[in-house]
Protein backbone atom coordinates (compact mmCIF):
# COMPACT_ATOMS: atom_id res chain seq x y z
CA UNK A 1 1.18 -125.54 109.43
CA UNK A 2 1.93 -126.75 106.27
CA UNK A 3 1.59 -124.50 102.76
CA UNK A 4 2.03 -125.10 99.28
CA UNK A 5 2.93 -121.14 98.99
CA UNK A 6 5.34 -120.43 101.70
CA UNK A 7 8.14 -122.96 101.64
CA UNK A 8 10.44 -121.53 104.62
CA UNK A 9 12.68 -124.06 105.03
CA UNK A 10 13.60 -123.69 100.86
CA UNK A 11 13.99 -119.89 101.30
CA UNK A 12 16.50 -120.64 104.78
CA UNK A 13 18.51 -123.07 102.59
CA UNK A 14 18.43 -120.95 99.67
CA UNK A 15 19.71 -118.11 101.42
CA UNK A 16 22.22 -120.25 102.70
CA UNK A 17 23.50 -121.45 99.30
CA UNK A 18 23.84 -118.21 97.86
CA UNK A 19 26.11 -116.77 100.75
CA UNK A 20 27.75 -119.72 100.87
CA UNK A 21 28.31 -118.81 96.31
CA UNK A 22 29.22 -115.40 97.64
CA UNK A 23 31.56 -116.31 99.78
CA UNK A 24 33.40 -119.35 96.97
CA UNK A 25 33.37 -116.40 94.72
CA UNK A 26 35.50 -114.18 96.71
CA UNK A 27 37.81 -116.83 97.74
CA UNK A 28 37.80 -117.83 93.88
CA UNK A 29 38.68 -114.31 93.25
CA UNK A 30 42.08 -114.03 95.78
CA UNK A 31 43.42 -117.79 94.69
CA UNK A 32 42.95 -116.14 91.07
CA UNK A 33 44.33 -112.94 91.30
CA UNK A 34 46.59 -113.48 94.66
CA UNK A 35 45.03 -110.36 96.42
CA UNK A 36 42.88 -110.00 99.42
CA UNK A 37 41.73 -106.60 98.35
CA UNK A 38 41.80 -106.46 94.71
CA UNK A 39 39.55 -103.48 94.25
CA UNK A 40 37.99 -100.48 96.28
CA UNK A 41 34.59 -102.86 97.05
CA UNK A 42 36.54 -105.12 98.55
CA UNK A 43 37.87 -102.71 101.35
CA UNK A 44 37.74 -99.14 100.40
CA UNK A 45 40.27 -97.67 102.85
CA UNK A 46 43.13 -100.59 102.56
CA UNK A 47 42.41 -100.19 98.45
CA UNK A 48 43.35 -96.71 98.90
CA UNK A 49 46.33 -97.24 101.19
CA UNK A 50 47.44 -99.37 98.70
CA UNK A 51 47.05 -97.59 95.98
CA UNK A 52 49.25 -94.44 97.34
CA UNK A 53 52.07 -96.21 98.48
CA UNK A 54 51.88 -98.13 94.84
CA UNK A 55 52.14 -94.86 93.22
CA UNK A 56 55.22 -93.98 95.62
CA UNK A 57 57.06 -97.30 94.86
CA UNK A 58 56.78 -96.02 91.03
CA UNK A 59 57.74 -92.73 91.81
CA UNK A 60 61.77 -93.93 93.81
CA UNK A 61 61.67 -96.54 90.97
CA UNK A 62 62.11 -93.51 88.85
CA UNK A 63 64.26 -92.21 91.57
CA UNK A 64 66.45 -94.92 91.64
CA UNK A 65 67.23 -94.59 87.99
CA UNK A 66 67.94 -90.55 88.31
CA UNK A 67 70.77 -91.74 90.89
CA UNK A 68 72.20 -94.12 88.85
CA UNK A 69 72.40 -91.58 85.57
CA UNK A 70 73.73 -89.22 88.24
CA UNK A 71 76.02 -91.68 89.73
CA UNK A 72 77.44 -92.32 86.48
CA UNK A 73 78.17 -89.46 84.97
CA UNK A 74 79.76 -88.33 88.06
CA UNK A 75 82.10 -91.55 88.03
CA UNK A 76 83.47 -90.04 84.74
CA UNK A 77 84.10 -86.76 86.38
CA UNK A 78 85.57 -88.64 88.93
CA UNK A 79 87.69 -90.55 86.76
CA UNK A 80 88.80 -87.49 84.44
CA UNK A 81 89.97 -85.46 87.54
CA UNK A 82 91.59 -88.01 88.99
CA UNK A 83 93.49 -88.41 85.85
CA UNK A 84 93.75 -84.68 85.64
CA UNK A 85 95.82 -84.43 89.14
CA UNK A 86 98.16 -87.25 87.62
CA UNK A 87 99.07 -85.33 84.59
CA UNK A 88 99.37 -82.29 86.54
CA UNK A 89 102.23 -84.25 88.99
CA UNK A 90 103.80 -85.31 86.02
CA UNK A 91 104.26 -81.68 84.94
CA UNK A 92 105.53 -80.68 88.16
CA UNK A 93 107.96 -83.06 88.19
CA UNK A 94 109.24 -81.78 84.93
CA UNK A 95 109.15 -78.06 86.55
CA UNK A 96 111.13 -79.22 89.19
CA UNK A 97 113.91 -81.04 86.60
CA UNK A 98 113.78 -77.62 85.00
CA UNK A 99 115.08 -75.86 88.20
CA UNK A 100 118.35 -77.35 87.37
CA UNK A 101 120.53 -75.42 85.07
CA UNK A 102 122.41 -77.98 83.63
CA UNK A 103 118.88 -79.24 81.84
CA UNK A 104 117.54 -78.81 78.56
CA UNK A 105 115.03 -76.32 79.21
CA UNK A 106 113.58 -76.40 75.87
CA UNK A 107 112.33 -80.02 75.49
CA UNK A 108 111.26 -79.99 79.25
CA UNK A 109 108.78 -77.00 78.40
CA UNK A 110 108.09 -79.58 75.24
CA UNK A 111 106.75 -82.12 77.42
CA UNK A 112 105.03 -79.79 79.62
CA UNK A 113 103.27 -78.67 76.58
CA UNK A 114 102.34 -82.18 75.36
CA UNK A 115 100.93 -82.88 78.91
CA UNK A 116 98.75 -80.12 79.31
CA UNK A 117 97.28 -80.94 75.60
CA UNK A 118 96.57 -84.10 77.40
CA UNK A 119 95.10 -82.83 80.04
CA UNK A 120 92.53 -80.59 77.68
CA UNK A 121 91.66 -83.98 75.94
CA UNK A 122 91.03 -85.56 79.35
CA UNK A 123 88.20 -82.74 80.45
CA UNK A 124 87.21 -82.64 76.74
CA UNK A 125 86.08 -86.02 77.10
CA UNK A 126 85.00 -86.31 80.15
CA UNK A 127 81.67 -86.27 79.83
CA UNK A 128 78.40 -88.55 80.24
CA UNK A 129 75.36 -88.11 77.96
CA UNK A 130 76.65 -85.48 76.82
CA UNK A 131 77.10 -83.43 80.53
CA UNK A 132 80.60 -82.39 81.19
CA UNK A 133 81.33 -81.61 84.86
CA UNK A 134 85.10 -80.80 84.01
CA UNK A 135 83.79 -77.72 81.85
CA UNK A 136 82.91 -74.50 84.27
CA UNK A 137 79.23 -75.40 83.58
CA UNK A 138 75.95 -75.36 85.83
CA UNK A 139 75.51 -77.38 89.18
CA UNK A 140 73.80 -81.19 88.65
CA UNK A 141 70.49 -81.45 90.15
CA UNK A 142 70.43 -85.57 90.90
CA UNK A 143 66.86 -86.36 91.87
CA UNK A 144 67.08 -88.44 95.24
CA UNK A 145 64.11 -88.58 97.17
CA UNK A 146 60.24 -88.56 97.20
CA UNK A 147 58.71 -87.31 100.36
CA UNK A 148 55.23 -87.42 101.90
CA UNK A 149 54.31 -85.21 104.67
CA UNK A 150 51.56 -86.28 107.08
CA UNK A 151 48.95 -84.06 105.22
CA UNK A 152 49.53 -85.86 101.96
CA UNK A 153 51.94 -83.32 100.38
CA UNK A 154 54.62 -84.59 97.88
CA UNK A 155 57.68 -82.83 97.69
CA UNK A 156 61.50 -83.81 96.04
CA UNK A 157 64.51 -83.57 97.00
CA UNK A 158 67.89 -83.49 95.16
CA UNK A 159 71.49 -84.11 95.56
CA UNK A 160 73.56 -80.95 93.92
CA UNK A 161 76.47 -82.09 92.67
CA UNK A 162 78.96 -78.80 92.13
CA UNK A 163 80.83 -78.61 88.77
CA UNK A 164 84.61 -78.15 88.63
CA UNK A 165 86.09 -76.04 86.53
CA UNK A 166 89.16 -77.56 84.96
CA UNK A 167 89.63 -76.40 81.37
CA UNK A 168 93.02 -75.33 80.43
CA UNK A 169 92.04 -72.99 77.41
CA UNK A 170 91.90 -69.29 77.46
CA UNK A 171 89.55 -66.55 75.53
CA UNK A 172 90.80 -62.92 75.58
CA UNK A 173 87.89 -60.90 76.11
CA UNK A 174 87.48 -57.76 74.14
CA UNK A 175 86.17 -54.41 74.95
CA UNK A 176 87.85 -51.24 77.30
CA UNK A 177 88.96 -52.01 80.69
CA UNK A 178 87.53 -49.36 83.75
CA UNK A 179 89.07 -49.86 86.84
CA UNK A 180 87.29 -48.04 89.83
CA UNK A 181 89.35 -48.04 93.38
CA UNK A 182 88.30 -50.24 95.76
CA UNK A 183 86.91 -47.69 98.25
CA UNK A 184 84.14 -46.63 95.65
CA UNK A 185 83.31 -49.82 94.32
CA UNK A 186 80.84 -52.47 95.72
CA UNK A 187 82.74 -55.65 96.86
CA UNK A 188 86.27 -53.93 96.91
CA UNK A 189 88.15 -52.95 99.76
CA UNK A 190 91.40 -51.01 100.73
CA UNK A 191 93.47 -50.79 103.53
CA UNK A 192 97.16 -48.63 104.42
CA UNK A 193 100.38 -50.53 105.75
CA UNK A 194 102.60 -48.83 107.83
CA UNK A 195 105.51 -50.47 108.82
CA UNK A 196 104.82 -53.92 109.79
CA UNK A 197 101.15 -53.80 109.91
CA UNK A 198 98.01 -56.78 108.83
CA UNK A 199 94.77 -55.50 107.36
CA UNK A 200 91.84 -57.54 106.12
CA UNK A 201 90.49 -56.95 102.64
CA UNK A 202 87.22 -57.82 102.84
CA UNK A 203 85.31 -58.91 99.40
CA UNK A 204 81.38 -59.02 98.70
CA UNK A 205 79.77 -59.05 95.51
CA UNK A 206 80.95 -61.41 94.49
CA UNK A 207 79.52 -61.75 90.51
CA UNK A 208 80.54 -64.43 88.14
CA UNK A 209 82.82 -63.10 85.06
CA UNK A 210 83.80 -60.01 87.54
CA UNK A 211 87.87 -59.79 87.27
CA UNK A 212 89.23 -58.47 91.04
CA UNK A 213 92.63 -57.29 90.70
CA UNK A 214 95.11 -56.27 93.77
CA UNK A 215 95.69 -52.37 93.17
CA UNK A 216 99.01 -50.53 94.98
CA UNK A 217 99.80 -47.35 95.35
CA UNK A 218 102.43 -45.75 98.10
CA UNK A 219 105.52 -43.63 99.36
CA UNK A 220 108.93 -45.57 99.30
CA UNK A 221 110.14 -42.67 101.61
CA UNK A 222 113.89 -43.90 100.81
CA UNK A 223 113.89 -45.79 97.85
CA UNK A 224 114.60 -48.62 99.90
CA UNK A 225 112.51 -51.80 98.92
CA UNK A 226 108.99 -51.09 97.61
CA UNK A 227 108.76 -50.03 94.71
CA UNK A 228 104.51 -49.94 94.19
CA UNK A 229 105.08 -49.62 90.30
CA UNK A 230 107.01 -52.72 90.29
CA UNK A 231 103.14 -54.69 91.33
CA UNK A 232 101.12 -52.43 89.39
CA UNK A 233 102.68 -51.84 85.97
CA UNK A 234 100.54 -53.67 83.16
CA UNK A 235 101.73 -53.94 79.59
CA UNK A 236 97.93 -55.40 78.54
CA UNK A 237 95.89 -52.46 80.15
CA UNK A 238 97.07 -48.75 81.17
CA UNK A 239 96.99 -48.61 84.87
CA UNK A 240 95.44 -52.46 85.59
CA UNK A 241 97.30 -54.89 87.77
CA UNK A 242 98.06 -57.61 86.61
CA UNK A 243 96.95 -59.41 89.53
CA UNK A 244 93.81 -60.68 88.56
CA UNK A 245 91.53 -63.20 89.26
CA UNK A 246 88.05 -63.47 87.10
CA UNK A 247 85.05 -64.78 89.24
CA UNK A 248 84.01 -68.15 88.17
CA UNK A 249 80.15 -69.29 88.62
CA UNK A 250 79.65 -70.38 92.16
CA UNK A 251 82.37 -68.48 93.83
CA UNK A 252 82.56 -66.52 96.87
CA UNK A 253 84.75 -64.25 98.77
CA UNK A 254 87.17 -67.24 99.84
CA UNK A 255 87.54 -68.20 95.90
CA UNK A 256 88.13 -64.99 95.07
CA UNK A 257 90.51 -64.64 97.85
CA UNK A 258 92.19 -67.83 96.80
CA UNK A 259 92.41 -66.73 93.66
CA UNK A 260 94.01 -62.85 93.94
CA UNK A 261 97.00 -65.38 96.31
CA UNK A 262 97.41 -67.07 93.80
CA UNK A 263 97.80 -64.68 91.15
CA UNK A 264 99.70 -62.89 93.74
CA UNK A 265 102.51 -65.81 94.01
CA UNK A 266 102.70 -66.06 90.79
CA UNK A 267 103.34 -62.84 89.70
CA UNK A 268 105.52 -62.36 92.76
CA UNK A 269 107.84 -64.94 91.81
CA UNK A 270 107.84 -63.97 88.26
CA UNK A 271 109.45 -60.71 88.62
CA UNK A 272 111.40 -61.39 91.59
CA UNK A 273 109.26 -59.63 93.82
CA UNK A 274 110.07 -59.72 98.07
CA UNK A 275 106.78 -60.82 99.62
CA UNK A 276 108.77 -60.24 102.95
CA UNK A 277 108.00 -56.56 102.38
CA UNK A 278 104.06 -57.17 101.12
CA UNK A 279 102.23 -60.31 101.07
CA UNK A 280 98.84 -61.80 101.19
CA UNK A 281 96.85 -64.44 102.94
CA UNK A 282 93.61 -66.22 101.46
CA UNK A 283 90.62 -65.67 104.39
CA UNK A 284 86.85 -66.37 104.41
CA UNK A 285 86.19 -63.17 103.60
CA UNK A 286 88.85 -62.41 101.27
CA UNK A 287 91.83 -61.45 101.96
CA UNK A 288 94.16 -60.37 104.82
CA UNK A 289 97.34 -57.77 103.67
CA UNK A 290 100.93 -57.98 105.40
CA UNK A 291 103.19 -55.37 105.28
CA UNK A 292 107.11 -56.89 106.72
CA UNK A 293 108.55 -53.38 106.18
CA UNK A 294 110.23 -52.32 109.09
CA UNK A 295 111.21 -49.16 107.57
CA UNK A 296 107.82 -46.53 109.26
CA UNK A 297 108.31 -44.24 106.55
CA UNK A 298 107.48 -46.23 103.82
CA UNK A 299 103.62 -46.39 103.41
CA UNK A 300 101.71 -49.03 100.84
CA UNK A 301 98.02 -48.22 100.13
CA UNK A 302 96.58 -51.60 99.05
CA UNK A 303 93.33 -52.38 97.91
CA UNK A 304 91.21 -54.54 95.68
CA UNK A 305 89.16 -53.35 92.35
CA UNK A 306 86.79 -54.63 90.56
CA UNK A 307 86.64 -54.48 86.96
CA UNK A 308 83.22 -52.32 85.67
CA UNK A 309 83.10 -53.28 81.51
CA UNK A 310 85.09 -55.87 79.58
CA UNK A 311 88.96 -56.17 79.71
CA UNK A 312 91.20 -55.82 76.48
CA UNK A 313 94.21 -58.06 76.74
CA UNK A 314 93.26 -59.72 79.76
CA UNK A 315 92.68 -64.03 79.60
CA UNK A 316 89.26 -65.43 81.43
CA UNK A 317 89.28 -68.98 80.95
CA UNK A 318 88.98 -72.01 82.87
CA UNK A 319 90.63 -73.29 86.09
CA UNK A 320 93.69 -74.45 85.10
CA UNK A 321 94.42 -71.40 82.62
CA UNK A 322 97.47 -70.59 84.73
CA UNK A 323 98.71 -73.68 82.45
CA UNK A 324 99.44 -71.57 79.59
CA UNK A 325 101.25 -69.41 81.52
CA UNK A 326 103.98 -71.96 82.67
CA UNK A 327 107.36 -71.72 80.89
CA UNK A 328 110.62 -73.05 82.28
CA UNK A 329 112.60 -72.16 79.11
CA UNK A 330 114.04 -69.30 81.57
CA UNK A 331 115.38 -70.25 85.16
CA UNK A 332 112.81 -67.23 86.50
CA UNK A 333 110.13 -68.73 84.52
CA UNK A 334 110.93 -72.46 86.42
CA UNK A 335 111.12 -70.49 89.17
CA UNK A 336 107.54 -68.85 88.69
CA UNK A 337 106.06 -71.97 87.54
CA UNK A 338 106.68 -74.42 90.54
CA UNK A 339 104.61 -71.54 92.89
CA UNK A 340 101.99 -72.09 90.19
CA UNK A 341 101.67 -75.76 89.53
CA UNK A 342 100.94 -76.33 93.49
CA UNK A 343 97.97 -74.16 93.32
CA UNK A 344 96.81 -75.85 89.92
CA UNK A 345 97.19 -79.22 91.58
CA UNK A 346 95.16 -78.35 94.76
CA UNK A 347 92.55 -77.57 92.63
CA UNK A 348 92.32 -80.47 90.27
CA UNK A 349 92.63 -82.47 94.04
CA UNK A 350 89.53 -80.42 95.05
CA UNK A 351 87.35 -80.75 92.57
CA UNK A 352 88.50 -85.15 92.58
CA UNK A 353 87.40 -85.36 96.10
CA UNK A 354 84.51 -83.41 95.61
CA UNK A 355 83.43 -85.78 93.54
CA UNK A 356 83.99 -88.68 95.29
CA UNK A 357 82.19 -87.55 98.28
CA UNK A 358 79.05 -86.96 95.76
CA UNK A 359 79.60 -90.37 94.31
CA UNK A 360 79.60 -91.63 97.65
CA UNK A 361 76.70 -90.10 99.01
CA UNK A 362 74.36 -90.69 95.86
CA UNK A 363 75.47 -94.86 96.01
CA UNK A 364 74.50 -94.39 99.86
CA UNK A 365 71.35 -92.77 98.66
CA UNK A 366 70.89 -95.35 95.90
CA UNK A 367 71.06 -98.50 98.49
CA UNK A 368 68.38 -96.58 100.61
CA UNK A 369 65.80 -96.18 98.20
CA UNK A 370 66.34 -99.83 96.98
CA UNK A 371 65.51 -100.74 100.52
CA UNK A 372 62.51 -98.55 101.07
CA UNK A 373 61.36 -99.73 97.93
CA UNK A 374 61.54 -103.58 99.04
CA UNK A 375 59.74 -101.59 102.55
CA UNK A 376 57.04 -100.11 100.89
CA UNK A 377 56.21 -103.60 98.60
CA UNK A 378 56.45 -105.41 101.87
CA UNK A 379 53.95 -103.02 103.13
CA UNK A 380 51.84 -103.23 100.49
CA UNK A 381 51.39 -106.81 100.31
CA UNK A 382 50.94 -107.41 103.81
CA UNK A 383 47.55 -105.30 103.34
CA UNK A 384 45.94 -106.66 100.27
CA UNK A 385 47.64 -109.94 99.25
CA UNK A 386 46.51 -113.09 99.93
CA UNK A 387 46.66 -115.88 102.36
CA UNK A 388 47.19 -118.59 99.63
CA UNK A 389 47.68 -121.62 102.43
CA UNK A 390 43.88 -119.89 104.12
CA UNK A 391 42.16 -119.42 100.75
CA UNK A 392 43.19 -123.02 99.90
CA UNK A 393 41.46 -124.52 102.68
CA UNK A 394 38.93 -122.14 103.08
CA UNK A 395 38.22 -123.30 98.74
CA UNK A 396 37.49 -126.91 100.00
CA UNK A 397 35.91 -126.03 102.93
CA UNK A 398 33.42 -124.33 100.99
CA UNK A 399 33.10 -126.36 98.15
CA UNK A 400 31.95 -129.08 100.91
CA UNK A 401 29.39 -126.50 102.16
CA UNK A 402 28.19 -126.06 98.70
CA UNK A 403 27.13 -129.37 97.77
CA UNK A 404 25.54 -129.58 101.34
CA UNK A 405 23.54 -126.21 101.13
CA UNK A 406 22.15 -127.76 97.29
CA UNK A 407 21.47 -131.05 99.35
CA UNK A 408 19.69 -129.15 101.48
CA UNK A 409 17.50 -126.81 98.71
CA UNK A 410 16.84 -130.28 97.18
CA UNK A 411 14.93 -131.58 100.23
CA UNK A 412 13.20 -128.59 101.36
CA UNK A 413 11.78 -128.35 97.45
CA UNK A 414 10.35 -131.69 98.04
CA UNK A 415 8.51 -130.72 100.97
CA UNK A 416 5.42 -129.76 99.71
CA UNK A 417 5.50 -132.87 97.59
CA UNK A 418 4.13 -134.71 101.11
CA UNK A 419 1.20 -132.60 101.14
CA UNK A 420 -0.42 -134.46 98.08
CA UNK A 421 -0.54 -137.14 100.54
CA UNK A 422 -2.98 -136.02 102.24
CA UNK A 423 -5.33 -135.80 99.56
CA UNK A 424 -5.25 -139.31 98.63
């Protein structure tokens, strides 16, 4: 049956033209735009994908440039403590000409003084944007990482970076100084020798800007060879040793142990003291006491103090204060200073391969986010971009379709056109 009303076949082919449109459209739209899924109608869930692991690739490009402002400023610190550690051999060297007496004692200590001026200039300056890691300031928090848990949760991570602390200068602090013995303070200890005995002086509480000093007290039963006002006697504070070391930020037990040896060598060897009869040992907990007396009736109380209020005489300053200390005008002073100049060196070789091992892991850090970067944009593209070479010949194939479905309109329009034949 033929009707004049219902055309069928022009509603079939015009059905098919305007998929046919549809479909040109959306392959009009990728060749255009290069994307498969351009936009949440196009596939919601892919879109979304997409979209997330877009916002992560902008999130470790801002990672990427934390690490390298990170990387770079602690290249400088590398730089200025590697420089520091050559200075500081160069001033050893001099201490060691100075242990001659036939020298000129006077223009060695000269040059000693010119190189540790130097070596102030050298942390001075060695900073980045204006954070110096040389100065006995804060930790560096580098921003490293962007992580996504399975339930969608973003969390950071960071790459701490400790500071060194390798400032030659020195500030007397002012106020009274209150020593409390060991046994009634938190974080001291104490311990008796008794002939040739070893005790370990354990330290906790450890504070930063708390001075621990090494405290003695004892019998010389026959005024034989210790002598406990000879390590005790202080010129700067009534009744203080002057075996201190002042807590730094980030220290521990072992630092502070480190640090009361060290102070301990020091003075030791600057008034001629026998550490065959007392000596210490840095530990992981603090320190462990030695007493080489063979003589039983000489007893040596030892302990460590802690300081409770300021100090009036005493010198906090950076890591390398012992510097101001050195003086080989005097053979004891040469003698005192070479003990010193090894610890000062160990440290500025500390803190330079501390850094380097940062340096290295934030460049190792810095390649793998590059990489998951070029992952994730890999990734992303395989889900929504386009298959130009497809969309190409899909284009003609359904530009040929096009013209065929219009072909097709055309002659089912004139079909009702036959009908008038009938009425002729």
């Amino acid at each position: 049956m033929s009707s004049i009303l219902t055309n069928n076949s022009a509603m079939v082919a015009l059905q098919t033209l305007k998929s046919i449109n549809a479909n040109l459209a959306g392959t009009q739209n990728e060749i255009s735009t290069g994307k498969s899924v351009s936009n949440a109608k196009d596939n919601s869930a892919v879109w979304a994908i997409s979209k997330v692991m877009s916002s992560d690739v902008q999130g470790f490009k801002a990672i990427s440039d934390s690490l390298s402002l990170g990387e770079s400023t602690v290249a400088v610190a590398q730089n200025g403590a590697e420089s520091v550690t050559d200075l500081l051999t160069q001033i050893k060297g001099k201490i060691v000409n100075a242990q001659e007496d036939n020298v000129d004692r006077a223009k060695i200590q000269s040059d000693i003084v010119a190189l540790r001026d130097q070596i102030s200039s050298v942390v001075g300056a060695a900073q980045f944007n204006g954070l110096n890691l040389l100065g006995g300031g804060d930790d560096m928090d580098i921003l490293s990482s962007l992580d996504r848990s399975a339930d969608r949760t973003v969390s950071i991570a960071n790459i701490t970076v400790a500071s060194a602390d390798l400032r030659t200068d020195q500030t007397v602090i002012a106020g009274d100084a209150t020593y409390v013995a060991g046994s009634a303070t938190a974080g001291a200890a104490a311990a008796v020798l008794n002939a040739t005995q070893t005790q370990a002086l354990n330290i906790a509480g450890v504070t930063a800007g708390v001075a621990f000093s090494i405290g003695l007290t004892g019998t010389d039963a026959n005024s034989s060879t210790f002598a406990p006002a000879d390590y005790t006697t202080s010129a700067d504070v009534a009744g203080a040793s002057q075996i201190v070391y002042i807590a730094q930020e980030g220290d521990d037990a072992a630092a502070v142990g480190a640090g009361l040896k060290r102070a301990w060598d020091l003075y030791a060897a600057t008034n001629s003291l026998d550490t065959n009869v007392l000596n210490f040992t840095a530990t992981a907990t603090g320190l462990s006491a030695t007493s080489g007396a063979t003589d039983g009736t000489d007893t040596i109380s030892v302990r460590v103090d802690t300081m409770t209020s300021a100090t009036n005489g005493f010198e906090a300053g950076g890591g390398l204060e012992a510097l101001g200390g050195v003086d080989v005008s005097t053979a004891g002073g040469a003698a005192a200073a070479l003990v010193s100049i090894e610890g000062l060196i160990q440290t500025a070789i500390d803190s330079a391969a501390s850094f380097g091992s940062s340096r290295g892991r934030i460049e190792t850090q810095s390649n793998f986010v590059s990489k998951l970067s070029d992952s994730l944009k890999s990734g992303i593209g395989a889900m929504v971009d386009a298959d130009m070479e497809a969309a190409s010949a899909r284009l003609q194939a359904l530009q040929t379709q096009q013209q065929l479905a219009v072909q097709a309109l055309s002659i089912a329009n004139q079909s009702p056109q036959t009908i008038l034949s009938l009425f002729r």
